[in-house]
PDB file of N, CA and C in Angstrom:
ATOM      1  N   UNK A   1       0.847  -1.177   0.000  1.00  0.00           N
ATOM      2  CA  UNK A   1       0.000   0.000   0.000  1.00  0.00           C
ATOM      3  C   UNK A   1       0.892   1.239   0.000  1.00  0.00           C
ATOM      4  N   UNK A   2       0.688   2.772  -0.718  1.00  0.00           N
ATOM      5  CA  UNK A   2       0.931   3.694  -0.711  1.00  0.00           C
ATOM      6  C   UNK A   2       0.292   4.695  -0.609  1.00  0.00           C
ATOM      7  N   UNK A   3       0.799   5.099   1.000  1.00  0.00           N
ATOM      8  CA  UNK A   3       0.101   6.644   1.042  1.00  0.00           C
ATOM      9  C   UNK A   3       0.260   7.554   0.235  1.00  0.00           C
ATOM     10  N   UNK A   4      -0.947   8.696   0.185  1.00  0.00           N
ATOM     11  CA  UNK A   4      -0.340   9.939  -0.884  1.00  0.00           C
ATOM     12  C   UNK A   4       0.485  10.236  -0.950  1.00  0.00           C
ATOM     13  N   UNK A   5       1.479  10.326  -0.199  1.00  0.00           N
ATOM     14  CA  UNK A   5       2.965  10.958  -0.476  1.00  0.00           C
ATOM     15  C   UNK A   5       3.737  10.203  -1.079  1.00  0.00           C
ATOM     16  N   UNK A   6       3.336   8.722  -1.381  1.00  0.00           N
ATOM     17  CA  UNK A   6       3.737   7.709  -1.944  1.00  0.00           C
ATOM     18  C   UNK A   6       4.961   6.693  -1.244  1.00  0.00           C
ATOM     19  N   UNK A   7       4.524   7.374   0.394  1.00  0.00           N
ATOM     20  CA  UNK A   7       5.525   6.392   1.180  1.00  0.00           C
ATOM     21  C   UNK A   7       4.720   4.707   1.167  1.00  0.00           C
ATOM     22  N   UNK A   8       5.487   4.081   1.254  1.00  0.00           N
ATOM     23  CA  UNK A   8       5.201   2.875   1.761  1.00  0.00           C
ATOM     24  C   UNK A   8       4.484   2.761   3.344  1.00  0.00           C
ATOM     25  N   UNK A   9       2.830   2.211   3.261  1.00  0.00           N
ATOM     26  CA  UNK A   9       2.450   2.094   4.731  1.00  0.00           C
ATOM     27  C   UNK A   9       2.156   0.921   5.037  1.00  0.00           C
ATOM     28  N   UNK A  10       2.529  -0.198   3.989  1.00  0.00           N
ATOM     29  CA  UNK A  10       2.077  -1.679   4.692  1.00  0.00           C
ATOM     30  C   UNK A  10       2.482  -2.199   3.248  1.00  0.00           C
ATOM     31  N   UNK A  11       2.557  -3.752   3.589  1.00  0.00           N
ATOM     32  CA  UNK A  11       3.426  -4.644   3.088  1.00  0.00           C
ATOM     33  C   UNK A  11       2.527  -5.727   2.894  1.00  0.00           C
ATOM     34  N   UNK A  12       1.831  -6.189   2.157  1.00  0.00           N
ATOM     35  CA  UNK A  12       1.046  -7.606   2.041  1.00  0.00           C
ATOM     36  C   UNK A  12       2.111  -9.200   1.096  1.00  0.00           C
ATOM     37  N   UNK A  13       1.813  -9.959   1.721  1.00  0.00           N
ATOM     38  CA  UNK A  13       2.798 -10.919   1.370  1.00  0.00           C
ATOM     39  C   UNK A  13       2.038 -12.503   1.339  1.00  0.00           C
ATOM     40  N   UNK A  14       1.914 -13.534   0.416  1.00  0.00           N
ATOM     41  CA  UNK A  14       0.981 -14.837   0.442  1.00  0.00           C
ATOM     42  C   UNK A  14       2.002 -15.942   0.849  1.00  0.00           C
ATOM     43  N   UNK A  15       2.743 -15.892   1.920  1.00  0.00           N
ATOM     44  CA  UNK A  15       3.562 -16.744   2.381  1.00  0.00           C
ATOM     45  C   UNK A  15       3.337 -16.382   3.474  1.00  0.00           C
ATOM     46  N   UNK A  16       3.543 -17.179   4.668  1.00  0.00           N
ATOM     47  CA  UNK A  16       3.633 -17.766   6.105  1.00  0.00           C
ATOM     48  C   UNK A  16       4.258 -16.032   6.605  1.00  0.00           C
ATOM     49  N   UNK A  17       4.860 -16.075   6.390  1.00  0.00           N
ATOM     50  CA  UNK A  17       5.879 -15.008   6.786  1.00  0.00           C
ATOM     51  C   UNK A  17       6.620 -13.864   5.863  1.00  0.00           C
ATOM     52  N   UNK A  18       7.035 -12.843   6.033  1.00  0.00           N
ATOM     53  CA  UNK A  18       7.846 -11.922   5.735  1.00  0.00           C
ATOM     54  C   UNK A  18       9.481 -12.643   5.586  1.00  0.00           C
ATOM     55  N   UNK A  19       9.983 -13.582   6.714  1.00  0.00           N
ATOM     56  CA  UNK A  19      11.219 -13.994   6.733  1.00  0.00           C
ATOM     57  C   UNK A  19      10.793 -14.975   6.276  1.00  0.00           C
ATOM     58  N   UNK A  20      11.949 -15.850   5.642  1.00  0.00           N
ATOM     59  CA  UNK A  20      12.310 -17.081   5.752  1.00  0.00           C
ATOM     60  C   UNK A  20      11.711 -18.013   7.452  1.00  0.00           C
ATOM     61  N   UNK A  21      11.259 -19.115   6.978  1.00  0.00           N
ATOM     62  CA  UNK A  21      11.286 -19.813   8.365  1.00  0.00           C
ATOM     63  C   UNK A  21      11.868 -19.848   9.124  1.00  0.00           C
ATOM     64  N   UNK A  22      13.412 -20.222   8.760  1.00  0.00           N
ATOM     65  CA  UNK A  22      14.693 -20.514   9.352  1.00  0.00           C
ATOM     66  C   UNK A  22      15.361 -19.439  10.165  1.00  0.00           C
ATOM     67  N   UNK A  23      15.037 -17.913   9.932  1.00  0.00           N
ATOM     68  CA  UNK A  23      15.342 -17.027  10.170  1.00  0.00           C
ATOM     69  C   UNK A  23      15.238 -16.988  11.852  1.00  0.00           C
ATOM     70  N   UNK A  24      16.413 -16.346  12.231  1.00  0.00           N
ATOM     71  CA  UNK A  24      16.493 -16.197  13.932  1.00  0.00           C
ATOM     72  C   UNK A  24      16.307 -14.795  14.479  1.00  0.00           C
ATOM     73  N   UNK A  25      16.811 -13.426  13.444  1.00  0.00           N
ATOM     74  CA  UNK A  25      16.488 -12.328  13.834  1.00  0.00           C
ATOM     75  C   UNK A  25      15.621 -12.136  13.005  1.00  0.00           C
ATOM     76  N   UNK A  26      14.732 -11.928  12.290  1.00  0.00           N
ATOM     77  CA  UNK A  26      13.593 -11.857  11.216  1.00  0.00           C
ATOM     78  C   UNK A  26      14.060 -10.293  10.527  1.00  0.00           C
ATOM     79  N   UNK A  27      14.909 -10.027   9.560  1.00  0.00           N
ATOM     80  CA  UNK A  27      15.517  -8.791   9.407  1.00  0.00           C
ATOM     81  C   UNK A  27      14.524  -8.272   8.399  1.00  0.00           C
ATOM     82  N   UNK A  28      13.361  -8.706   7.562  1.00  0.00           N
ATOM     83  CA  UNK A  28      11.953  -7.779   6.887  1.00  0.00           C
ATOM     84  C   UNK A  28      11.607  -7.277   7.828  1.00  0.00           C
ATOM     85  N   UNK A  29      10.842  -8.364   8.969  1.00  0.00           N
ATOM     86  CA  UNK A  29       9.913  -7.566   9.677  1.00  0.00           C
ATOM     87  C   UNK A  29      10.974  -6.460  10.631  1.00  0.00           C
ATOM     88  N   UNK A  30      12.013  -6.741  11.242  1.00  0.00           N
ATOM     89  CA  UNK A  30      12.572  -5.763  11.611  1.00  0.00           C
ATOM     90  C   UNK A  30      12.545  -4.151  10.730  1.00  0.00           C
ATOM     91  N   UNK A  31      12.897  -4.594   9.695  1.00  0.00           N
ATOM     92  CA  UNK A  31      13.367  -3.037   8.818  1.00  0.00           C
ATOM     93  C   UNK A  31      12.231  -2.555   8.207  1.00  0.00           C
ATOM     94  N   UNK A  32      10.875  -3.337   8.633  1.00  0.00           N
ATOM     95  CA  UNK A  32       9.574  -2.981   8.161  1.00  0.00           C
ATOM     96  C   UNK A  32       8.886  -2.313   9.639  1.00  0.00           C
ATOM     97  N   UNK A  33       9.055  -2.893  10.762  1.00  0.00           N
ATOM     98  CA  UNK A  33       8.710  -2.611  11.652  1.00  0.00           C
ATOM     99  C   UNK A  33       9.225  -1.109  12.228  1.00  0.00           C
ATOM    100  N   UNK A  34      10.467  -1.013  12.384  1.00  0.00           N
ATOM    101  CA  UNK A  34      11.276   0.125  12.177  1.00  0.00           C
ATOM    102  C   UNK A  34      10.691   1.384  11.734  1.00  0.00           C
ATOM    103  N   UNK A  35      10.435   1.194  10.061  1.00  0.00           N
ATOM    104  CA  UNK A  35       9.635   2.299   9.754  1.00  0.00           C
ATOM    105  C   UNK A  35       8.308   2.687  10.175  1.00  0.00           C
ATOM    106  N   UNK A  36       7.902   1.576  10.758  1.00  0.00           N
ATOM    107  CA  UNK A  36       6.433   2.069  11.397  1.00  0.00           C
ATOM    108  C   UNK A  36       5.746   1.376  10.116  1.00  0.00           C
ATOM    109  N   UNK A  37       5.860   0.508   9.159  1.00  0.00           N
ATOM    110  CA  UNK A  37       5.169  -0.176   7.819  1.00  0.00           C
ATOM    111  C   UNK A  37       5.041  -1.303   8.696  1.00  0.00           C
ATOM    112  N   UNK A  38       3.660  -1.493   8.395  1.00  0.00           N
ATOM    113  CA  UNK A  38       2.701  -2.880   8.787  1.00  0.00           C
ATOM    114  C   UNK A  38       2.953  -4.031   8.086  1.00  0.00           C
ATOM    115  N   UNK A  39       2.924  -5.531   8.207  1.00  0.00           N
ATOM    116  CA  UNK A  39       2.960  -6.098   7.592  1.00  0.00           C
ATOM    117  C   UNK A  39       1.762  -7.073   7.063  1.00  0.00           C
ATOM    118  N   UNK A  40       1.187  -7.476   6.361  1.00  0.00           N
ATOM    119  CA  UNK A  40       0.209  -8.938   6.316  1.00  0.00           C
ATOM    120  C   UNK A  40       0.841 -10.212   5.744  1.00  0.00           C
ATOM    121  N   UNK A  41       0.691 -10.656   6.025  1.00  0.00           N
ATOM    122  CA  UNK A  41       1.408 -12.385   6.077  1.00  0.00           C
ATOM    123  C   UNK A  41       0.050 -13.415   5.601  1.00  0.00           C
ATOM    124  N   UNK A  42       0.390 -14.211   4.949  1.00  0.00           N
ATOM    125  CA  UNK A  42      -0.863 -15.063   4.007  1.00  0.00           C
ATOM    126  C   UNK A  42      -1.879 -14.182   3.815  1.00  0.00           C
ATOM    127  N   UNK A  43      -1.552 -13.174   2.622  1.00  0.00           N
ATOM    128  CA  UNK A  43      -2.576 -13.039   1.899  1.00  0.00           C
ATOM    129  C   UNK A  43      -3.080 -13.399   0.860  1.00  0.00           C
ATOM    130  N   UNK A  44      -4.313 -13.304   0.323  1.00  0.00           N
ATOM    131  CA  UNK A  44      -4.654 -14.715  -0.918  1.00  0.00           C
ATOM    132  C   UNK A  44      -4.414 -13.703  -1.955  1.00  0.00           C
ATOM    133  N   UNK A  45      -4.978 -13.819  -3.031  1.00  0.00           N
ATOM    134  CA  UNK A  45      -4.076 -13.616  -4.871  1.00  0.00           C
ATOM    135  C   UNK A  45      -4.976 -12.204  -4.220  1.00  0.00           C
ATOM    136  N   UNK A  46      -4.243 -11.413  -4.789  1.00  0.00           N
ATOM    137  CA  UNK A  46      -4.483  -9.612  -5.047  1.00  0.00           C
ATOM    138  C   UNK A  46      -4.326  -9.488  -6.425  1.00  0.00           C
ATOM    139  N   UNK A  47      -3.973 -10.100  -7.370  1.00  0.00           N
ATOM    140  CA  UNK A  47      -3.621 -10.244  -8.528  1.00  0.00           C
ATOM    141  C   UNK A  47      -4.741  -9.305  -9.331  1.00  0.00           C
ATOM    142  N   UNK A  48      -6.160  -9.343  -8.868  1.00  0.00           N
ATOM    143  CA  UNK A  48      -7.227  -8.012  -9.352  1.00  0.00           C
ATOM    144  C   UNK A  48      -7.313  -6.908  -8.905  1.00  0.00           C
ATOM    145  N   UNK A  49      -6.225  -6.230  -7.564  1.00  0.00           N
ATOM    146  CA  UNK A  49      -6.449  -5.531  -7.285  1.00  0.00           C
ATOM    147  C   UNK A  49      -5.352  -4.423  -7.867  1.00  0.00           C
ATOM    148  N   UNK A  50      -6.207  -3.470  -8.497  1.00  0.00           N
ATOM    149  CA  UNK A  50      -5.273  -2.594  -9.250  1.00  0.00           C
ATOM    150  C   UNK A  50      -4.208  -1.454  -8.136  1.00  0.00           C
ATOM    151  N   UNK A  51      -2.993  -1.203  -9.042  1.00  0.00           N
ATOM    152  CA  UNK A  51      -1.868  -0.809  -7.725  1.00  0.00           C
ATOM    153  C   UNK A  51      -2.265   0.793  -7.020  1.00  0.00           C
ATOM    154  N   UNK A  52      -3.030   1.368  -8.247  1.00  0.00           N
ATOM    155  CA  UNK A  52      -3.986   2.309  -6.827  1.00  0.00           C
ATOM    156  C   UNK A  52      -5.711   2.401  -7.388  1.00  0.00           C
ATOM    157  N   UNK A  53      -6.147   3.091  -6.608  1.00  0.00           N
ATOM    158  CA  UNK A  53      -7.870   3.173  -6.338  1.00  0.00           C
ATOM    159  C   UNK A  53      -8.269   1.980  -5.564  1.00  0.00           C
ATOM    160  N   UNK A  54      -7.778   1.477  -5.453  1.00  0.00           N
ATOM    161  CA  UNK A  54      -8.363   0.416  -4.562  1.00  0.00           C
ATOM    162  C   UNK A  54      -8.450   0.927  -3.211  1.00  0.00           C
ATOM    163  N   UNK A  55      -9.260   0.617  -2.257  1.00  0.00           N
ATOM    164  CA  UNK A  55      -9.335   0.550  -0.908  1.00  0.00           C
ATOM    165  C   UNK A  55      -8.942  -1.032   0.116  1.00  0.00           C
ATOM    166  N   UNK A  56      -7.789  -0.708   0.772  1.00  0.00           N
ATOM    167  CA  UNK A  56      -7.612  -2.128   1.386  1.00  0.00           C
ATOM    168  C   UNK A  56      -8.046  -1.902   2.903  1.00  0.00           C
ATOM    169  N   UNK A  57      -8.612  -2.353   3.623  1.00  0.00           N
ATOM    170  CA  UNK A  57      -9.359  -2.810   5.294  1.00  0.00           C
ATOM    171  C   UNK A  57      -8.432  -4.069   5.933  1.00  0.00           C
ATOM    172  N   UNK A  58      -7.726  -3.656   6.967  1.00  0.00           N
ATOM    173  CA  UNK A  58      -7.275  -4.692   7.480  1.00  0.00           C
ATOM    174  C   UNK A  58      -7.721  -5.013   8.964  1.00  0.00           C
ATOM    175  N   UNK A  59      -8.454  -5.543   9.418  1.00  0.00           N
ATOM    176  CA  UNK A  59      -9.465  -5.850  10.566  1.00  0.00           C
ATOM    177  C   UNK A  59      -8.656  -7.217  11.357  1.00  0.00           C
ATOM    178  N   UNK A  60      -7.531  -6.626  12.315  1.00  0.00           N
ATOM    179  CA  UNK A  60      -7.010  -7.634  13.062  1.00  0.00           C
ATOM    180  C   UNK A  60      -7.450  -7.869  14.133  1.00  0.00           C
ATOM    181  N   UNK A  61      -7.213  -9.080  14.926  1.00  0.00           N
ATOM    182  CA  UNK A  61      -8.206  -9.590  16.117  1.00  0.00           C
ATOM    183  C   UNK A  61      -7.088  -9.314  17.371  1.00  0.00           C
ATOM    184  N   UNK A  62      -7.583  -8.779  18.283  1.00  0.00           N
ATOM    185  CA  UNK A  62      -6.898  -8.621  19.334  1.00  0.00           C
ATOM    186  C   UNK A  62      -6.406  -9.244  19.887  1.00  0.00           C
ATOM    187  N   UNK A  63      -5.266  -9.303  20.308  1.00  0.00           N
ATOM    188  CA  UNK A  63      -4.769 -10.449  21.313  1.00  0.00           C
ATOM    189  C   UNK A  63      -3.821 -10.106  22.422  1.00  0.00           C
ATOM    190  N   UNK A  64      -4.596 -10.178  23.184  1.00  0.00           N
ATOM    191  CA  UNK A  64      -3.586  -9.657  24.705  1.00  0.00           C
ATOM    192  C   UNK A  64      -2.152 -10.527  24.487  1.00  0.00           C
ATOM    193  N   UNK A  65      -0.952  -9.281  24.687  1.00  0.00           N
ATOM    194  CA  UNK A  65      -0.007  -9.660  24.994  1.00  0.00           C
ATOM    195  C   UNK A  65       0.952  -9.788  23.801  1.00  0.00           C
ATOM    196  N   UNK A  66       0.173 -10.691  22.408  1.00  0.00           N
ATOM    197  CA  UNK A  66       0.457 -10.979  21.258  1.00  0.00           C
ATOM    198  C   UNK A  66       1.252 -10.275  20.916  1.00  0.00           C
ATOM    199  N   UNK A  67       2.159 -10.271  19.649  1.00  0.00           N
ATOM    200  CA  UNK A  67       2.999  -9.336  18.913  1.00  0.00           C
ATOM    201  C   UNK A  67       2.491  -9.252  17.821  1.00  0.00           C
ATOM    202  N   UNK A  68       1.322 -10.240  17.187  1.00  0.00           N
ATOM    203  CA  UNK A  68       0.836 -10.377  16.052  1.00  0.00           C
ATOM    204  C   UNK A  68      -0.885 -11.083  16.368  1.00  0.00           C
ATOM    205  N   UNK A  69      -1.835 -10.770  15.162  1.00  0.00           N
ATOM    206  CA  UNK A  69      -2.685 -12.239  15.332  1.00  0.00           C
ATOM    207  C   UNK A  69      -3.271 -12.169  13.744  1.00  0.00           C
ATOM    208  N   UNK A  70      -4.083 -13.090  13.849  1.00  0.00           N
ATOM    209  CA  UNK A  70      -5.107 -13.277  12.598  1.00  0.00           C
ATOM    210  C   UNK A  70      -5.954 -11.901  12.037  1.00  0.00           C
ATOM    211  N   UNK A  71      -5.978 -11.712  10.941  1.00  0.00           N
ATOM    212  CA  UNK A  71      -6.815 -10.756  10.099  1.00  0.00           C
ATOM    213  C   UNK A  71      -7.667 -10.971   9.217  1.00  0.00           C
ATOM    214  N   UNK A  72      -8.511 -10.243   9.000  1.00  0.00           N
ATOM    215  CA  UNK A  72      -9.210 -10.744   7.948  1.00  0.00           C
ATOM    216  C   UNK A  72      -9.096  -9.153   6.823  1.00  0.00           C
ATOM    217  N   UNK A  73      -8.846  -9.279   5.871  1.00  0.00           N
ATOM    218  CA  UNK A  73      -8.321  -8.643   4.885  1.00  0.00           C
ATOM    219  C   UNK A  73      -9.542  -8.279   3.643  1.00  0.00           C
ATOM    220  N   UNK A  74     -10.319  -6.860   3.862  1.00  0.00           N
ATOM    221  CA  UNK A  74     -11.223  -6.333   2.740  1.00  0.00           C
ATOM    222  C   UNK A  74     -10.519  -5.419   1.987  1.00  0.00           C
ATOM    223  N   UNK A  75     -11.104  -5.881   0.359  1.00  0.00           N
ATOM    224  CA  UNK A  75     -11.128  -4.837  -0.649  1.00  0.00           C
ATOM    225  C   UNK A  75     -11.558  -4.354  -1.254  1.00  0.00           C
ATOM    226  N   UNK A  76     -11.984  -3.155  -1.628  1.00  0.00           N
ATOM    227  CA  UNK A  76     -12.645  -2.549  -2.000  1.00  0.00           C
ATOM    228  C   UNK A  76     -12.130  -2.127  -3.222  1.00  0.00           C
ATOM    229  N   UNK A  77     -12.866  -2.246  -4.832  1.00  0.00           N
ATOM    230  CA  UNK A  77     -12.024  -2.306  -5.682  1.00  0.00           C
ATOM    231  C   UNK A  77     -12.725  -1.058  -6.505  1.00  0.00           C
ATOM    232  N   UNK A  78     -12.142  -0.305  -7.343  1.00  0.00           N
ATOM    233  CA  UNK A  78     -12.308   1.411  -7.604  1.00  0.00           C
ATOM    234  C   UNK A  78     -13.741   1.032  -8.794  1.00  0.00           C
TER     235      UNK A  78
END
């Protein structure tokens, strides 16, 4: 996703993870986290969603304590 200024504000990705499995310091989500850029992890084909006008909703579930949890991911397409 890109805000108007055309910074980067989130990161969607259809794999398990941002890192590699194997990974021990996770250096995406670090240098994503860093900037304050969000990440989503298993997201399904976006492949229709055009790279702007679209509207993306990311509705994550709370989880005490968590560092992460489950989302459910709307789009709204122009």
């Amino acid at each position: 996703m890109i805000a108007a200024d055309g910074a980067i504000v989130g990161v969607g990705i259809d794999t398990p993870s941002l890192d590699p499995g194997t990974s021990k310091v996770l250096p995406a989500h670090q240098a994503l986290f860093r900037r304050n850029i969000f990440g989503l992890e298993h997201v399904g084909d976006m492949s229709r969603v055009p790279a702007t006008g679209a509207t993306i909703l990311a509705l994550p579930m709370k989880i005490g304590g968590g560092s992460g949890g489950p989302c459910r991911v709307l789009v709204r397409l122009p």
